[in-house]
C-alpha atoms as a PDB file:
ATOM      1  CA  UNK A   1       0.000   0.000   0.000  1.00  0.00           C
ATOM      2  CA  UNK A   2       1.746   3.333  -0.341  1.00  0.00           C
ATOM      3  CA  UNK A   3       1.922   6.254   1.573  1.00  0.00           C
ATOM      4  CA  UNK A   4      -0.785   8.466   0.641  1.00  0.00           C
ATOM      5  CA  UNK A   5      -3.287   5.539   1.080  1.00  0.00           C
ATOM      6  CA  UNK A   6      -2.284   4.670   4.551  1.00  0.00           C
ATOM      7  CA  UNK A   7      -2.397   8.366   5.293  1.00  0.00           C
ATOM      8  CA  UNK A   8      -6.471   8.452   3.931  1.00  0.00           C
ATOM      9  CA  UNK A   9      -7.076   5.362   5.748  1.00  0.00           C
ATOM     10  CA  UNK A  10      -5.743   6.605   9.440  1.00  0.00           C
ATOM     11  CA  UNK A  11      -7.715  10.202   8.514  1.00  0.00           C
ATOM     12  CA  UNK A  12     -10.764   8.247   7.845  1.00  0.00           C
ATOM     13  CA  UNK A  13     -10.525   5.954  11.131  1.00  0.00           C
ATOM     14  CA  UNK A  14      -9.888   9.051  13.137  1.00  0.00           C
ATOM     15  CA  UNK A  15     -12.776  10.884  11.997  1.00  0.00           C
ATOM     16  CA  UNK A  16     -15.323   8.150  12.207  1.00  0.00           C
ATOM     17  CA  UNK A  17     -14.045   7.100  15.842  1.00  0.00           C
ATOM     18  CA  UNK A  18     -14.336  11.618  16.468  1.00  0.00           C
ATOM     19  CA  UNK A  19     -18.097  11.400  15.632  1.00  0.00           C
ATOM     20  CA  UNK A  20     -18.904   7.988  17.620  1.00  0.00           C
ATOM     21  CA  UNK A  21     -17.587   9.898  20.833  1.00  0.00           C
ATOM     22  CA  UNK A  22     -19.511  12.964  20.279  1.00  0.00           C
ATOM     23  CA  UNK A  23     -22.802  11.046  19.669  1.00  0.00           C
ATOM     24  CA  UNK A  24     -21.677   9.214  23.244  1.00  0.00           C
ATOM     25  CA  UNK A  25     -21.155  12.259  25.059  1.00  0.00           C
ATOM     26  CA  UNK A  26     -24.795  14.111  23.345  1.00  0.00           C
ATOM     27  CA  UNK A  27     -26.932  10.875  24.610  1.00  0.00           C
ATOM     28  CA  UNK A  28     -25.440  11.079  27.983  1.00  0.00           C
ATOM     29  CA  UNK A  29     -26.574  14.880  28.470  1.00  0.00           C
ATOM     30  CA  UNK A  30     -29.787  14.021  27.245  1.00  0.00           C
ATOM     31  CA  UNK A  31     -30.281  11.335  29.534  1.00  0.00           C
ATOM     32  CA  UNK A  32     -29.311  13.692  32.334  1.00  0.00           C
ATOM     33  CA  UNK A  33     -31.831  16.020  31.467  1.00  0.00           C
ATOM     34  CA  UNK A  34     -34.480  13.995  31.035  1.00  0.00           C
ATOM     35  CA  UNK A  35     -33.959  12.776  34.667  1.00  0.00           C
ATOM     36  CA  UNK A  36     -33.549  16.030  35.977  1.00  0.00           C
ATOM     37  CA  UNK A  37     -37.539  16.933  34.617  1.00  0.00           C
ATOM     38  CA  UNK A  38     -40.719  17.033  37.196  1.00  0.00           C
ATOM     39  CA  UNK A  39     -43.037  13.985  36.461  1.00  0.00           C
ATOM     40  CA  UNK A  40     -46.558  14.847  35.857  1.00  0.00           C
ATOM     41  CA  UNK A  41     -48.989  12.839  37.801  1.00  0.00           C
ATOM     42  CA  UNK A  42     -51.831  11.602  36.330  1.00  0.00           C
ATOM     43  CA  UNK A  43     -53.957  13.676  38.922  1.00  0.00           C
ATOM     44  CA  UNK A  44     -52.262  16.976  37.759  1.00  0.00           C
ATOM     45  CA  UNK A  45     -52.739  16.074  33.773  1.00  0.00           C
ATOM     46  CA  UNK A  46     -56.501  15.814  34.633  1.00  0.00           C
ATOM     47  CA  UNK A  47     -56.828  18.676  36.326  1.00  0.00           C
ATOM     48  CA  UNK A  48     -54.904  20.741  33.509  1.00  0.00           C
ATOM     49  CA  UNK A  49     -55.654  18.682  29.878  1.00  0.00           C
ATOM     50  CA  UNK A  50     -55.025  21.487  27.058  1.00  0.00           C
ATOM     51  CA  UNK A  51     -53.138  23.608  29.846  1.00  0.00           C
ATOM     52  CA  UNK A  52     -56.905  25.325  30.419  1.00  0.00           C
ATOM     53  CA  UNK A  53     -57.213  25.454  34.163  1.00  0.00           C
ATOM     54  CA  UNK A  54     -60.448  23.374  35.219  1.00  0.00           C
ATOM     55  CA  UNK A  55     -63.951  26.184  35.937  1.00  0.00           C
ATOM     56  CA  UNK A  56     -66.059  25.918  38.426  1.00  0.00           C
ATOM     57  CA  UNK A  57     -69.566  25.166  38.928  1.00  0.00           C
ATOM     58  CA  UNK A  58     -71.292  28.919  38.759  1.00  0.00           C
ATOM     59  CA  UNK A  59     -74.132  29.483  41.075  1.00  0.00           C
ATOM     60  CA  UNK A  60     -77.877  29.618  39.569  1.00  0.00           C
ATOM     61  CA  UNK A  61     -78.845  33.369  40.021  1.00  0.00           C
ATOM     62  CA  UNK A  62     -82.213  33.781  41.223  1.00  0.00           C
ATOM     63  CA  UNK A  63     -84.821  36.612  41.436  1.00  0.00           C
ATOM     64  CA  UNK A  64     -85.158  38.673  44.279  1.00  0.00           C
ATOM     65  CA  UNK A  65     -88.870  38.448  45.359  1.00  0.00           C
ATOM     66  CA  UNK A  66     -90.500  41.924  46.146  1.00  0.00           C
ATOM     67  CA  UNK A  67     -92.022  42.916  49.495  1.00  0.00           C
ATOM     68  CA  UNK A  68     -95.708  42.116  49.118  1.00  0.00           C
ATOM     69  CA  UNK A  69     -97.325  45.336  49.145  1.00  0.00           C
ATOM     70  CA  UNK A  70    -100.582  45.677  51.577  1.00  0.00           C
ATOM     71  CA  UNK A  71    -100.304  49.044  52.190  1.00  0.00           C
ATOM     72  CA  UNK A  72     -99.731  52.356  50.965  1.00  0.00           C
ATOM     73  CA  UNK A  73     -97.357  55.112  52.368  1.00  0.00           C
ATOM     74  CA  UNK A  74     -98.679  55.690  55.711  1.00  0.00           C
ATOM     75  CA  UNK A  75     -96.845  59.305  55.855  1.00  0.00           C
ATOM     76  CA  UNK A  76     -98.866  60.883  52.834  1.00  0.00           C
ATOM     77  CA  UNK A  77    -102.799  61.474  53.671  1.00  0.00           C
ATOM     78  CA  UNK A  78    -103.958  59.495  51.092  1.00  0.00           C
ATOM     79  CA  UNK A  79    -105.709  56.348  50.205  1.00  0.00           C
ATOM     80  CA  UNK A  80    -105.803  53.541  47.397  1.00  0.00           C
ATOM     81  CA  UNK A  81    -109.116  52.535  45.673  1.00  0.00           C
ATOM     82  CA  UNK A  82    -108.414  49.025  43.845  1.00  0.00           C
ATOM     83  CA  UNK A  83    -110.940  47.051  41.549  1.00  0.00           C
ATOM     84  CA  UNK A  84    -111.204  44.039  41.070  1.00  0.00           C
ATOM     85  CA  UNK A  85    -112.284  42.158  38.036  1.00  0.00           C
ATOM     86  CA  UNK A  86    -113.263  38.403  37.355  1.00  0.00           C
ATOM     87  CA  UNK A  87    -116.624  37.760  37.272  1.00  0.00           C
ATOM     88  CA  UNK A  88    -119.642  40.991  36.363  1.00  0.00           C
ATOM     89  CA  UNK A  89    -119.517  43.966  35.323  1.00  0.00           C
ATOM     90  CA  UNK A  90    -122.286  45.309  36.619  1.00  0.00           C
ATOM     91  CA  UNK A  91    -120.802  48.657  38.602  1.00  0.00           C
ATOM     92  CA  UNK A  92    -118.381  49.564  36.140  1.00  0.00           C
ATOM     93  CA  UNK A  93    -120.144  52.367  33.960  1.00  0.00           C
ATOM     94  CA  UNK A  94    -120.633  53.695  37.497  1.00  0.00           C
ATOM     95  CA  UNK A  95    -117.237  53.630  39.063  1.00  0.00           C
ATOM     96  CA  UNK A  96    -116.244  55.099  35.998  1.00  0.00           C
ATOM     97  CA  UNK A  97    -118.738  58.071  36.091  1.00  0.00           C
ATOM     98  CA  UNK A  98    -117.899  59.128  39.573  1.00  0.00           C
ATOM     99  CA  UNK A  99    -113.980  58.590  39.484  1.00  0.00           C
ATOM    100  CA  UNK A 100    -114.171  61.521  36.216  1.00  0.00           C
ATOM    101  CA  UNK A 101    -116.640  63.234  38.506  1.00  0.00           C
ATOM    102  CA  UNK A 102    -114.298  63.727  41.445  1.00  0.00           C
ATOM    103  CA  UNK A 103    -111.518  63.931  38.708  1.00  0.00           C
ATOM    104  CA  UNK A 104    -109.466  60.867  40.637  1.00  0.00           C
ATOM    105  CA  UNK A 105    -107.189  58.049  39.219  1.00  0.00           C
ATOM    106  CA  UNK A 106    -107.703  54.717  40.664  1.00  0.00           C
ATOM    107  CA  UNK A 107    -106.134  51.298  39.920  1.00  0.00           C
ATOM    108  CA  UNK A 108    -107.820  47.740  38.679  1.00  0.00           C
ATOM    109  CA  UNK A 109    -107.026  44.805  38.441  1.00  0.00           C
ATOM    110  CA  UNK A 110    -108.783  42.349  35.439  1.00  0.00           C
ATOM    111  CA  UNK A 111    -108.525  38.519  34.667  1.00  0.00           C
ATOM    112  CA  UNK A 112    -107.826  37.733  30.777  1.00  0.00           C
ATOM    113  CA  UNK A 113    -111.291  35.913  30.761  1.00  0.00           C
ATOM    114  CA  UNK A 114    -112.929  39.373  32.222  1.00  0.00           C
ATOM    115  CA  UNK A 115    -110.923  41.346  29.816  1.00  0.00           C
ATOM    116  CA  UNK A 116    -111.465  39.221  26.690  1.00  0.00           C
ATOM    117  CA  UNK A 117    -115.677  39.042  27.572  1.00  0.00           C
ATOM    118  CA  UNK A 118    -115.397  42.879  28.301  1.00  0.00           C
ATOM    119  CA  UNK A 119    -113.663  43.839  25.880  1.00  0.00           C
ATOM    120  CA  UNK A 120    -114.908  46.917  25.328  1.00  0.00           C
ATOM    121  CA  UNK A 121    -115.324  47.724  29.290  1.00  0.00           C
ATOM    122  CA  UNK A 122    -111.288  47.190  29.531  1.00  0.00           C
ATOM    123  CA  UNK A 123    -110.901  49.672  26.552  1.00  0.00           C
ATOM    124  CA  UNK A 124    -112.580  51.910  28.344  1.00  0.00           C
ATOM    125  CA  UNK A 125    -110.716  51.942  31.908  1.00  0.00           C
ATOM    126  CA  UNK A 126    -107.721  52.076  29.750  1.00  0.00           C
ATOM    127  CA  UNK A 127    -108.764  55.204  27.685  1.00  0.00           C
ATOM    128  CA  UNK A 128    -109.555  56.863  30.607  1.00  0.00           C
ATOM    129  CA  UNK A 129    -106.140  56.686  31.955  1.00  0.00           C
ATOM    130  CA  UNK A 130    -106.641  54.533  34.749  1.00  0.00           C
ATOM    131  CA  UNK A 131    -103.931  51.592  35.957  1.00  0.00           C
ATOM    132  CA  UNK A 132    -104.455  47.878  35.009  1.00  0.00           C
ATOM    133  CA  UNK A 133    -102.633  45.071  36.652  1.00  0.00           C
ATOM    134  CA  UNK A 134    -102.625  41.721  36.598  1.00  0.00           C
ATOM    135  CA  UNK A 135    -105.500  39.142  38.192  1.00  0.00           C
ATOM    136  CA  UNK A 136    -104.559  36.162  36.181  1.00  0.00           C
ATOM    137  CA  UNK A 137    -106.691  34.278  33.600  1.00  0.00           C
ATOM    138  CA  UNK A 138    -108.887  32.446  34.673  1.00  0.00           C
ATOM    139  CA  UNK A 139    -108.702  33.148  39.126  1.00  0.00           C
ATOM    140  CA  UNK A 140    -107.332  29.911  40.089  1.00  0.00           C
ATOM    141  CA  UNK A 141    -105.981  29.689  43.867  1.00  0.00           C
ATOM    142  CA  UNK A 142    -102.548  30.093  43.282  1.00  0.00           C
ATOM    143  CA  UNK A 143    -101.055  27.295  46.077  1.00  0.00           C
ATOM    144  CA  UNK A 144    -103.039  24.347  44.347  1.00  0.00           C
ATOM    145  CA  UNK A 145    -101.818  24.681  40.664  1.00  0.00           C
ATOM    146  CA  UNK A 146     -98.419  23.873  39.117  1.00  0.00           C
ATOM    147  CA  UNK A 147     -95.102  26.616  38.915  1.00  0.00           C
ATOM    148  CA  UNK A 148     -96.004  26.445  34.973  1.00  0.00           C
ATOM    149  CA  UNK A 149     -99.539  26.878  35.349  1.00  0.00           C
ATOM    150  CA  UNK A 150     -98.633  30.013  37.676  1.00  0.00           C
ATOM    151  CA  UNK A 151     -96.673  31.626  34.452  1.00  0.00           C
ATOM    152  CA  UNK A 152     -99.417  30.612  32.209  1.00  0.00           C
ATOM    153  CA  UNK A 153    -102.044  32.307  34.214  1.00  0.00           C
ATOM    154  CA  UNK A 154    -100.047  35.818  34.616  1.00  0.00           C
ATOM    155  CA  UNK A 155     -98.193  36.031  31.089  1.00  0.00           C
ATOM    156  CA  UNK A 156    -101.807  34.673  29.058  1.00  0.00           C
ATOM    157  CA  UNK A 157    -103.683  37.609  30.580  1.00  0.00           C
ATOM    158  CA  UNK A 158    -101.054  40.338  29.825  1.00  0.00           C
ATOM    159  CA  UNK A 159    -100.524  39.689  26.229  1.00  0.00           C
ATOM    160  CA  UNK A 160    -104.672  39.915  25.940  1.00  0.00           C
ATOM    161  CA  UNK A 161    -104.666  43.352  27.905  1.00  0.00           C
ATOM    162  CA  UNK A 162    -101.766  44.241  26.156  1.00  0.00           C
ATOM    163  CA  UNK A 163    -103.595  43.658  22.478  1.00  0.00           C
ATOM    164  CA  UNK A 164    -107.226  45.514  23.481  1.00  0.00           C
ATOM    165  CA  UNK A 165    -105.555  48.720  25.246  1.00  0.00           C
ATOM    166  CA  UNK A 166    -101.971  48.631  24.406  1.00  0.00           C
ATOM    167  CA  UNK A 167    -100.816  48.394  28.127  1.00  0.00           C
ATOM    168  CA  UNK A 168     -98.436  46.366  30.351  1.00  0.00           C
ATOM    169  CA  UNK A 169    -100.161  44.853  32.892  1.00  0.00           C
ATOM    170  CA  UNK A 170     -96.404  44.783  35.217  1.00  0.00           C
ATOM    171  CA  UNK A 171     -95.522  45.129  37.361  1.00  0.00           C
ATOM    172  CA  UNK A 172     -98.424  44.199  40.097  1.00  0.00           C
ATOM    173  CA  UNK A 173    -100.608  41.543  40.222  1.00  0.00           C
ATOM    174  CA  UNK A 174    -103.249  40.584  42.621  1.00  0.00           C
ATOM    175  CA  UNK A 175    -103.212  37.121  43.751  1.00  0.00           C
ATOM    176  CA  UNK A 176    -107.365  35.157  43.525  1.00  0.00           C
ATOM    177  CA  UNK A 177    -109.164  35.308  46.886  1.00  0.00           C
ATOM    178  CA  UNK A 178    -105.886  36.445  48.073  1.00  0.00           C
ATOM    179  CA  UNK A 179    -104.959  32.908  48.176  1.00  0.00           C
ATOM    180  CA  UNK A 180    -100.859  33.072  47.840  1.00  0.00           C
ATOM    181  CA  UNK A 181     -98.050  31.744  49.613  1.00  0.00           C
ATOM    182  CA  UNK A 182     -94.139  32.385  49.676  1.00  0.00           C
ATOM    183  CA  UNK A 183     -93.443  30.065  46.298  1.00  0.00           C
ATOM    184  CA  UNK A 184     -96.151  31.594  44.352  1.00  0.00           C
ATOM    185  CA  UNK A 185     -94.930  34.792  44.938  1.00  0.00           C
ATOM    186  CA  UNK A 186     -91.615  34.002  44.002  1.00  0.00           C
ATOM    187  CA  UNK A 187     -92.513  31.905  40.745  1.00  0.00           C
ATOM    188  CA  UNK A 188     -94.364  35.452  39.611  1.00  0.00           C
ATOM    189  CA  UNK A 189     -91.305  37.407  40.709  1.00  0.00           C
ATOM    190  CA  UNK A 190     -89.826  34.977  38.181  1.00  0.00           C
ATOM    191  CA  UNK A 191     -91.706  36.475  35.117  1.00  0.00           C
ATOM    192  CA  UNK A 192     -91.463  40.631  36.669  1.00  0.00           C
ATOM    193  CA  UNK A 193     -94.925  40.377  39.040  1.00  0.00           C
ATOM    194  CA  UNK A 194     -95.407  41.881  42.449  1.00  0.00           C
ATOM    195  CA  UNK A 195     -97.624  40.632  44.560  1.00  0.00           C
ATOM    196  CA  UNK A 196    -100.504  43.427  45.742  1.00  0.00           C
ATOM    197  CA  UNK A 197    -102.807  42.243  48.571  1.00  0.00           C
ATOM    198  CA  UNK A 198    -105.025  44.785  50.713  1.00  0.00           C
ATOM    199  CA  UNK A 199    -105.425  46.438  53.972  1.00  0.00           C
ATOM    200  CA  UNK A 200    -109.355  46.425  54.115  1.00  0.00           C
ATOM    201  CA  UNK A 201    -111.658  44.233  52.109  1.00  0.00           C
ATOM    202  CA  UNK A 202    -114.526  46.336  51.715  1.00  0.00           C
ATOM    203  CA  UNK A 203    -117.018  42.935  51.455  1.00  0.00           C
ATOM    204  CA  UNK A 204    -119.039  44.418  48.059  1.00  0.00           C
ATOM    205  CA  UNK A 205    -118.806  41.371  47.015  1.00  0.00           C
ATOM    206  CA  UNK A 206    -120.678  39.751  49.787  1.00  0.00           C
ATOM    207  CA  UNK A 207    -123.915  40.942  48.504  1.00  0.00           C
ATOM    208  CA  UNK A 208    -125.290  37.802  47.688  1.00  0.00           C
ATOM    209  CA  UNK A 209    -124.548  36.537  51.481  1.00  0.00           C
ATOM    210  CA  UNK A 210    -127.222  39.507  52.571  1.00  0.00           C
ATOM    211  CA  UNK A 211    -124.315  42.083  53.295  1.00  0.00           C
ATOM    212  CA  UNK A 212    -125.924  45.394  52.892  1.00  0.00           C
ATOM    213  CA  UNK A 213    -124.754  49.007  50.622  1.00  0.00           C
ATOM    214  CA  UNK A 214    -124.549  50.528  54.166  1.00  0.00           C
ATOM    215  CA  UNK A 215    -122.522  47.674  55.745  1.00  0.00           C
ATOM    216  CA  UNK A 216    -119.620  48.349  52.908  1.00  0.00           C
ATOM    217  CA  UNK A 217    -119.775  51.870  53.374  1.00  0.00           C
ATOM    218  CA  UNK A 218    -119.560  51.656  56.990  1.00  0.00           C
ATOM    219  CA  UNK A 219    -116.665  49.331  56.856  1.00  0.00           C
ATOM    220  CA  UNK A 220    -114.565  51.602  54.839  1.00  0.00           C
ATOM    221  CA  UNK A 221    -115.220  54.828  56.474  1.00  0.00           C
ATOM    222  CA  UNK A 222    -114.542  53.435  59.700  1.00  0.00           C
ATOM    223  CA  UNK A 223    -111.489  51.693  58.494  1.00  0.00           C
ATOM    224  CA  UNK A 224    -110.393  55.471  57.251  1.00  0.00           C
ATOM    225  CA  UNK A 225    -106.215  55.632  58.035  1.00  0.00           C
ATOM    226  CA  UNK A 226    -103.249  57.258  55.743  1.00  0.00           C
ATOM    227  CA  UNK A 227    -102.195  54.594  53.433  1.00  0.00           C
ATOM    228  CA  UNK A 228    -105.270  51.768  53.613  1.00  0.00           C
ATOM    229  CA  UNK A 229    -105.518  49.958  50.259  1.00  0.00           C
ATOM    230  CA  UNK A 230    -109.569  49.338  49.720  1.00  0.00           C
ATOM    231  CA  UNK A 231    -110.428  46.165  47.548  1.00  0.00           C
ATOM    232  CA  UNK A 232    -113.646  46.586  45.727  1.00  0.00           C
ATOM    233  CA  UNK A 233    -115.048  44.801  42.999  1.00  0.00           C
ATOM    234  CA  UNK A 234    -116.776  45.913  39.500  1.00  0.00           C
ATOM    235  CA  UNK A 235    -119.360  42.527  38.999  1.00  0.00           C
ATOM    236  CA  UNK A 236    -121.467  43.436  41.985  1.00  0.00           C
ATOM    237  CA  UNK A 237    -124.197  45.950  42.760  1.00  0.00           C
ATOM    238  CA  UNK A 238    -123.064  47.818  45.838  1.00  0.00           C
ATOM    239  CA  UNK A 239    -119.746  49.261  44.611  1.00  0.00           C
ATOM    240  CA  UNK A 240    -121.791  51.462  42.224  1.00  0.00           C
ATOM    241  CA  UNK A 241    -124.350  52.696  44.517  1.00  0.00           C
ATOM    242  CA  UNK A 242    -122.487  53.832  47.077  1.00  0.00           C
ATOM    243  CA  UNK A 243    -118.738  54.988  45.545  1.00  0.00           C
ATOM    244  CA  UNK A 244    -120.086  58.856  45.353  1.00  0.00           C
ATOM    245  CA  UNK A 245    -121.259  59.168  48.842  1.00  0.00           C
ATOM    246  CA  UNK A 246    -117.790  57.411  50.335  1.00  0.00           C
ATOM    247  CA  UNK A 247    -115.412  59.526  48.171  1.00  0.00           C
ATOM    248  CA  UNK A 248    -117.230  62.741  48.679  1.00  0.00           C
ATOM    249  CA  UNK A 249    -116.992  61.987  52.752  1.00  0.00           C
ATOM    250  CA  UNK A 250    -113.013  60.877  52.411  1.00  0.00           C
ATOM    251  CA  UNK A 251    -112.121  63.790  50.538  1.00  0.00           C
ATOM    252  CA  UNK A 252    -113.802  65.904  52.672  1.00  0.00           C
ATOM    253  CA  UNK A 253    -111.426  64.654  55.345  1.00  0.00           C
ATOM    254  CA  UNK A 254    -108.586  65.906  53.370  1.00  0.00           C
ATOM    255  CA  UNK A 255    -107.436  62.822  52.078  1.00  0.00           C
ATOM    256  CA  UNK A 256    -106.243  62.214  48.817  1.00  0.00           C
ATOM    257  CA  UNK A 257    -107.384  59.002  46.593  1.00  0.00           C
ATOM    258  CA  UNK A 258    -104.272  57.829  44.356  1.00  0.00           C
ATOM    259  CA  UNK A 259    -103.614  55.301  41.855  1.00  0.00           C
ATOM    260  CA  UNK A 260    -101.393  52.024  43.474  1.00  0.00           C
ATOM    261  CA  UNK A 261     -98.389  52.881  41.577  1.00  0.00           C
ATOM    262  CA  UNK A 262     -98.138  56.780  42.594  1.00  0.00           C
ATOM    263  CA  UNK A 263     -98.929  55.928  46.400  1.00  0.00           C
ATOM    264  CA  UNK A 264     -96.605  53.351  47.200  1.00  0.00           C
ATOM    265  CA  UNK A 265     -93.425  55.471  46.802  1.00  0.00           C
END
C-alpha cells in the first residue's frame, strides 16, 4: 500500500471514531436532562388537559322576590281605591262616572277571561287613563296549581290586555281570593310580578250573602287611616251605589285618593 493511502485510511478511522464519541457524550446529556424533569402525575394532567385550568360550577342566580305590598305610604294622607275584576260587570259604567266626577285616578285589576268578555269595558278603563294590573286568567288559587300553570295564568292575561288597550299589565298583580303563599310569589317574581294584597276588604262582594250598601260603606269609612288599600269589585251591585257618597266623605277629610303605583313610593 503506499503512503498516501495509509495516510487516507488513518484520517478516515480518526474521523469516524471523532463522531462515535460525540454522539456518546450528546446521549449522555440528554439522559441527564431527562432525569432532571418534574413527572406529571396523572392527577395533575386531569386537572390541567389542554393547559386550560379546570372552571367551576357557577351558582344559579335567582330573582329577588318583592315585598308584598298591603299598604300604601302611611306618611302621605292618602288612600288607594283598587278594583277588582273576574266575574260581572255590573258597577263599572258607574265607578267610571264618579272617578271623572271627582276627577281621581284609581287602579284595577282584570282577569284575561274578564278582559277578553269585556272587551270593550277594559278599553274603556284604559282610555280613561286609569292603571291595570294583573288578576290572572282564569282566578285559580294560586297554592293548588303547578309553577307552569302560575306563568301561564299571569303572562296569558297580559298579552290579551296588552292587544285591546296597548298596556303592560307589570308590574303588580293581585293574587285570587288572596290565596298566595311564599313560592307563588316568588314563581311570579320569576316572570317581573309583584304581589298586591289589601289592607281592608270592603265585602261588596258579599252581597249575595245579605251584606248590605250601608254595611260596605260603613266598613270603609270606619277603616279610614293614611295609606289603607280598599279592595272593591266591579261585577257586583253595591260598589256602584255607594262609591259617590264614600269619596265625597273621604275627601272631605282631606285625604287624597291615588292610583297604586303613585302611592306606594
Amino acid at each position: 500500500m503506499k503512503y498516501n493511502q495509509v495516510i487516507l485510511v488513518v484520517f478516515v478511522i480518526a474521523v469516524v471514531f471523532s463522531i462515535g464519541f460525540f454522539a456518546h457524550q450528546q446521549k449522555k446529556i440528554i439522559i441527564s436532562r431527562v432525569k432532571d424533569m418534574p413527572i406529571q402525575t396523572k392527577t395533575e394532567n386531569s386537572l390541567n388537559q389542554d393547559n386550560k385550568p379546570q372552571q367551576k360550577p357557577q351558582p344559579v342566580q335567582t330573582a329577588t322576590t318583592p315585598a308584598e305590598i298591603v299598604w300604601a305610604n302611611k306618611n302621605t294622607k292618602q288612600v288607594v281605591f283598587t278594583f277588582d275584576a273576574g266575574a260581572g260587570a255590573q258597577s263599572l259604567d258607574a265607578i267610571l262616572t264618579i272617578l271623572e266626577k271627582y276627577n281621581l285616578k284609581a287602579t284595577f285589576f282584570l282577569t284575561g277571561k274578564w278582559a277578553e268578555k269585556n272587551s270593550e269595558g277594559t278599553k274603556k278603563i284604559a282610555t280613561a287613563g286609569y292603571e291595570i294590573f294583573n288578576h290572572t286568567y282564569s282566578h285559580p288559587y294560586l297554592t293548588k296549581i303547578s309553577d307552569e300553570q302560575i306563568i301561564d295564568e299571569l303572562t296569558k292575561t297580559e298579552v290579551i290586555i296588552n292587544s285591546l288597550t296597548g298596556k303592560i299589565a307589570k308590574p303588580y298583580f293581585r293574587p285570587p281570593y288572596g290565596d298566595r303563599n311564599q313560592h307563588a310569589r316568588d314563581v311570579a317574581a320569576g316572570v317581573g310580578y309583584q304581589s298586591v294584597y289589601w289592607t281592608i276588604d270592603a265585602w261588596d262582594w258579599r252581597e249575595s250573602e245579605g251584606v248590605t250598601a250601608e254595611q260596605v260603606k260603613s266598613r270603609i269609612l270606619d277603616n279610614l287611616k293614611p295609606g289603607t288599600i280598599y279592595l272593591m269589585h266591579i261585577g257586583d251591585n253595591i260598589t256602584g251605589q255607594i262609591l259617590d257618597g264614600v269619596f265625597s266623605q273621604i275627601l272631605g277629610q282631606g285625604y287624597q285618593i291615588n292610583p297604586l303605583s303613585v302611592s306606594v313610593k
